[in-house]
N, C-alpha and C. Protein backbone atom coordinates (compact mmCIF):
# COMPACT_ATOMS: atom_id res chain seq x y z
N UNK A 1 -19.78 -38.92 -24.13
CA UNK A 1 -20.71 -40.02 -24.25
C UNK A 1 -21.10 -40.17 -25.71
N UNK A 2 -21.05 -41.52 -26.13
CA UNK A 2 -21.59 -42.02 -27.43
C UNK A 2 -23.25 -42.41 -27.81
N UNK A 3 -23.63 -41.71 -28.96
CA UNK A 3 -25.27 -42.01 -29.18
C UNK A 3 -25.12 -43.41 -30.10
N UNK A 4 -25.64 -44.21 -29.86
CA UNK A 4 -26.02 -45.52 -30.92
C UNK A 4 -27.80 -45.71 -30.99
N UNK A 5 -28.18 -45.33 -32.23
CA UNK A 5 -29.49 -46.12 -32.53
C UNK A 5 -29.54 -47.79 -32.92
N UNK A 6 -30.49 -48.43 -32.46
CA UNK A 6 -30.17 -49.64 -32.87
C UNK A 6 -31.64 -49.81 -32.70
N UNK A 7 -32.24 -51.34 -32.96
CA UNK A 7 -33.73 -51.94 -32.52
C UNK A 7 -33.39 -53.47 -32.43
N UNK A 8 -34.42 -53.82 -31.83
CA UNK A 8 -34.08 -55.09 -30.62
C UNK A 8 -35.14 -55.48 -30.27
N UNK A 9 -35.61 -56.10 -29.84
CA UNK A 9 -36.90 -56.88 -29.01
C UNK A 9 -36.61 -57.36 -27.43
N UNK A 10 -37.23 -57.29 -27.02
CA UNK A 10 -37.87 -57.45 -25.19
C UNK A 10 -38.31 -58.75 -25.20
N UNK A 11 -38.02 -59.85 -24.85
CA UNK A 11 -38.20 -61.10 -24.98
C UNK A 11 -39.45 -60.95 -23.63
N UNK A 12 -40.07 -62.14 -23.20
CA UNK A 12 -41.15 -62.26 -22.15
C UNK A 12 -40.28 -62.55 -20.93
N UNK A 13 -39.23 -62.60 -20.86
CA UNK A 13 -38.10 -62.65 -19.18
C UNK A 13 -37.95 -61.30 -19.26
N UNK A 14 -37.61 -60.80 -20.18
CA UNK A 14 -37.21 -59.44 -20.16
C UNK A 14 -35.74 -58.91 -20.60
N UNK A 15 -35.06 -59.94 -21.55
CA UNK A 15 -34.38 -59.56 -21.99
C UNK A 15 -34.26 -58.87 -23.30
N UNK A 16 -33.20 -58.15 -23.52
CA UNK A 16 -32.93 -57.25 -25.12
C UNK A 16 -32.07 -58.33 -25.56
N UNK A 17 -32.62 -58.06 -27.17
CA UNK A 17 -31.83 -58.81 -27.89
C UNK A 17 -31.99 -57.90 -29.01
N UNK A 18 -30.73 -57.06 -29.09
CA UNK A 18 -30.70 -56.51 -30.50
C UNK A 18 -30.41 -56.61 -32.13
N UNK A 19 -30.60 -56.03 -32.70
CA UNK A 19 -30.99 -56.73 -34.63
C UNK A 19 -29.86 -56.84 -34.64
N UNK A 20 -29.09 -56.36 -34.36
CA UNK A 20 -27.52 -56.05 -34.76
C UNK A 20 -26.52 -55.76 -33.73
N UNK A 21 -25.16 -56.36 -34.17
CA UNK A 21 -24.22 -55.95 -33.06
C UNK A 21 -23.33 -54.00 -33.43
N UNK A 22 -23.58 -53.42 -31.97
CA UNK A 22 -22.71 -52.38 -32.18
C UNK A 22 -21.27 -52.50 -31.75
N UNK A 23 -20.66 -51.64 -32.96
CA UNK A 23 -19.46 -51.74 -32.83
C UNK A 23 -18.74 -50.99 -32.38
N UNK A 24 -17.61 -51.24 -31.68
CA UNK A 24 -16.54 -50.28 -31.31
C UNK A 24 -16.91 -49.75 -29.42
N UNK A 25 -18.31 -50.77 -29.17
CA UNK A 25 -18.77 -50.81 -27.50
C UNK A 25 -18.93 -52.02 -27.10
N UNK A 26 -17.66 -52.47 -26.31
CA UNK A 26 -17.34 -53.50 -25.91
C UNK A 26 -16.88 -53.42 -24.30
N UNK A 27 -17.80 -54.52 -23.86
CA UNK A 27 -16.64 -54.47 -22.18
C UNK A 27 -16.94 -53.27 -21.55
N UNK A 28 -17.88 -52.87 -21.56
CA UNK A 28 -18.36 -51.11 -20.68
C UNK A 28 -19.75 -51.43 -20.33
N UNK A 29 -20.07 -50.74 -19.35
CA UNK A 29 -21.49 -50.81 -18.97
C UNK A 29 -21.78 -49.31 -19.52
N UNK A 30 -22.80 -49.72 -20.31
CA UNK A 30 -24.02 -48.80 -21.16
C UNK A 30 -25.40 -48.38 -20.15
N UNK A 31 -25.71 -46.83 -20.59
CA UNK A 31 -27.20 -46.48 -20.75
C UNK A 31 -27.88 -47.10 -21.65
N UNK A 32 -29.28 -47.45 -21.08
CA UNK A 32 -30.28 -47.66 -22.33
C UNK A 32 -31.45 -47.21 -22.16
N UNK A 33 -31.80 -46.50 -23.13
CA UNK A 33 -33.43 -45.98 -23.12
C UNK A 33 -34.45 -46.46 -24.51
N UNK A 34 -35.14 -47.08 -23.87
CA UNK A 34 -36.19 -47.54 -24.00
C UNK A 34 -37.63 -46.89 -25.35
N UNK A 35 -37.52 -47.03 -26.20
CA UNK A 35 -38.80 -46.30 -27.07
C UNK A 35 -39.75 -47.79 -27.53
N UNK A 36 -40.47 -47.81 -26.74
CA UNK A 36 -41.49 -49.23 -26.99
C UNK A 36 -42.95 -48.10 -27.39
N UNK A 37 -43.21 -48.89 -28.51
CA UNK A 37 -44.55 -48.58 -29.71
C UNK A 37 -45.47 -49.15 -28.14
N UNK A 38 -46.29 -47.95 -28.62
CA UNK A 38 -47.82 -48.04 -27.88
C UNK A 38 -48.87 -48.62 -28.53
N UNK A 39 -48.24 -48.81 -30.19
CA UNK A 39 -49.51 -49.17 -31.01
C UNK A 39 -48.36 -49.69 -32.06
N UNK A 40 -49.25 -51.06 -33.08
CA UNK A 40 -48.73 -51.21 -33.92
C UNK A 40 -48.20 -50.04 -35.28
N UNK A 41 -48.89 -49.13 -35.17
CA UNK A 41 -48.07 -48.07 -36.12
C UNK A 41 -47.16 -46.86 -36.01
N UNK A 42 -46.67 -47.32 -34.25
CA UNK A 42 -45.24 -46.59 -33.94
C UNK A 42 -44.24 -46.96 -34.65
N UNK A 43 -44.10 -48.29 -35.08
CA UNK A 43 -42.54 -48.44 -35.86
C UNK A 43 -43.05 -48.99 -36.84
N UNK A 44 -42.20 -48.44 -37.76
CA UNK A 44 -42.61 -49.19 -39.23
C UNK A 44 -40.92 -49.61 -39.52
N UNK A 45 -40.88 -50.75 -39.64
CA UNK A 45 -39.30 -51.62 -40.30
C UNK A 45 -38.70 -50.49 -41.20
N UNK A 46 -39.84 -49.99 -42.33
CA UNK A 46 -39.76 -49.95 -43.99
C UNK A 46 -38.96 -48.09 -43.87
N UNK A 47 -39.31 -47.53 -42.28
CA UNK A 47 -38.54 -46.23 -42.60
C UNK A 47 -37.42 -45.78 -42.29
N UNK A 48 -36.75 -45.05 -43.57
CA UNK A 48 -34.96 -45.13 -44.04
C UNK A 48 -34.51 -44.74 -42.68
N UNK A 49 -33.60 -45.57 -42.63
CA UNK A 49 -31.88 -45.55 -41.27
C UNK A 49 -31.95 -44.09 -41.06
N UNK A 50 -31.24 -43.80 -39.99
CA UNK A 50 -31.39 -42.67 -39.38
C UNK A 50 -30.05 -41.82 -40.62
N UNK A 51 -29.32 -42.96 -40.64
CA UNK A 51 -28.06 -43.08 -41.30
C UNK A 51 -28.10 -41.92 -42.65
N UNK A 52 -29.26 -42.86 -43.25
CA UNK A 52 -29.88 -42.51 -44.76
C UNK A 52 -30.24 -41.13 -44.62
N UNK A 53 -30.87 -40.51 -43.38
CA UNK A 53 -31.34 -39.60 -43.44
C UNK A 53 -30.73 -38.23 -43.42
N UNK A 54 -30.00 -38.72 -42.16
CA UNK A 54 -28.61 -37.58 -42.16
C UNK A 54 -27.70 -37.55 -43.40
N UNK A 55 -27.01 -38.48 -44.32
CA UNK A 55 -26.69 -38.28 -45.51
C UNK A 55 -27.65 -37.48 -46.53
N UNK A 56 -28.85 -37.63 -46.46
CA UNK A 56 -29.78 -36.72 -47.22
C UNK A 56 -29.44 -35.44 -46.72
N UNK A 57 -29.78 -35.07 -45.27
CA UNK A 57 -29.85 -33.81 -45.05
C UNK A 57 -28.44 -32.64 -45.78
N UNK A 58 -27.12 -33.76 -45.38
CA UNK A 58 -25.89 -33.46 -45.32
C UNK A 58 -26.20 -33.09 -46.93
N UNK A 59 -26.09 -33.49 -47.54
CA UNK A 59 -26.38 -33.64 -48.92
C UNK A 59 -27.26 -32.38 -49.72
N UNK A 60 -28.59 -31.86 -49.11
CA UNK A 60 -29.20 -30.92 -49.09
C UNK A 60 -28.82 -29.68 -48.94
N UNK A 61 -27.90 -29.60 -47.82
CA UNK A 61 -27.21 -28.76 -46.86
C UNK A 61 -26.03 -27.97 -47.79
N UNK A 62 -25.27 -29.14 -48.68
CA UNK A 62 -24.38 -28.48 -49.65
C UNK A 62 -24.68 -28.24 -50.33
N UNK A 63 -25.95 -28.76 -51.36
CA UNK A 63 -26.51 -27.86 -52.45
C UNK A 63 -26.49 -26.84 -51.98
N UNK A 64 -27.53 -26.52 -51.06
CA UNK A 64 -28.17 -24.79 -50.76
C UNK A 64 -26.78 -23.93 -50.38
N UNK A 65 -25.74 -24.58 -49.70
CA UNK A 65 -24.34 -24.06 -49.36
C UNK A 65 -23.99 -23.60 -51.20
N UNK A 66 -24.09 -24.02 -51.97
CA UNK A 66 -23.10 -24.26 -53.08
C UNK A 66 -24.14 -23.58 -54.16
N UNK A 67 -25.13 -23.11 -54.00
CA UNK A 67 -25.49 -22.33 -54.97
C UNK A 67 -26.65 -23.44 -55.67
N UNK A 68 -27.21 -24.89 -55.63
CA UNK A 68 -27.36 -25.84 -56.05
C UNK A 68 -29.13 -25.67 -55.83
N UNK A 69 -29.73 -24.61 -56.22
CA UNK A 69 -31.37 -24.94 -55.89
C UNK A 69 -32.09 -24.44 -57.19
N UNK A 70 -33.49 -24.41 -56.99
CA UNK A 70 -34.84 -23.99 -57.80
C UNK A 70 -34.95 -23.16 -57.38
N UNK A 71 -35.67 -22.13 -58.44
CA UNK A 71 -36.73 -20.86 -57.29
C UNK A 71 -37.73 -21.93 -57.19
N UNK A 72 -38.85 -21.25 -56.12
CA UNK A 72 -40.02 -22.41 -56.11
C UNK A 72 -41.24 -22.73 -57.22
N UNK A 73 -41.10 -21.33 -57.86
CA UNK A 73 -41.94 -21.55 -59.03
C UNK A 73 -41.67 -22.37 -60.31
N UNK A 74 -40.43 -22.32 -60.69
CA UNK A 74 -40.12 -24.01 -61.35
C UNK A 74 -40.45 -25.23 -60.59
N UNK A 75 -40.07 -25.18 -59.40
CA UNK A 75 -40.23 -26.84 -58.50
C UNK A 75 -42.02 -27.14 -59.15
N UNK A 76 -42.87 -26.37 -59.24
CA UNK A 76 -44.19 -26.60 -59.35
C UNK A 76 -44.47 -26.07 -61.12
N UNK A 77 -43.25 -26.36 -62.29
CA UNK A 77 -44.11 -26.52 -62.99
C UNK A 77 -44.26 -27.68 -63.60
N UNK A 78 -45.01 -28.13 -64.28
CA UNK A 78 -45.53 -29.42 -64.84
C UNK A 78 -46.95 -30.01 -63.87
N UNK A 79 -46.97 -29.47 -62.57
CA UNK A 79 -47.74 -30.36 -61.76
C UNK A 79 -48.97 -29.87 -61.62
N UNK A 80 -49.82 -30.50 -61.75
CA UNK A 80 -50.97 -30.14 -61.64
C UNK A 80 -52.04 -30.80 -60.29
C-alpha cells in the first residue's frame, strides 16, 4: 500500500476536492483518512511540505553519518 499526503477541502455536499492532482493513482479505489482542524490554528498553509522535511532530515542524517557536526559548545558561541 501507497502513503500520499495531499490537502483538499470538504465542499458543503460533501465532496473532496484536492489542491493538487496525485500522480501515478489512477483508476483504483483508494483509502482516505480524514485530518479536519478543530480550530483555525490546526493548519497553517505556510508549514514546509512534508517533502522539505524529510530532505532536511535525510540531509542531517548524512552529516552526523559523515563526520559533519559541532561539539555543542561552539553551536552556542556568539549567542547571548
Amino acid at each position: 500500500m501507497k502513503a500520499v499526503e495531499v490537502t483538499g477541502e470538504i465542499d458543503a455536499q460533501g465532496n473532496l476536492t484536492l489542491d493538487q492532482q496525485i500522480p501515478d493513482i489512477t483508476n483504483q479505489r483508494v483509502r482516505v483518512i480524514i485530518l479536519a482542524s478543530e480550530t483555525e490554528n490546526d493548519f497553517d498553509p505556510d508549514d514546509p511540505p512534508v517533502d522539505a522535511i524529510k530532505a532536511n532530515l535525510q540531509k542531517a542524517l548524512h552529516q552526523v553519518r559523515t563526520g559533519q557536526t559541532l561539539p555543542l559548545s561552539q553551536m552556542w558561541e556568539g549567542i547571548e
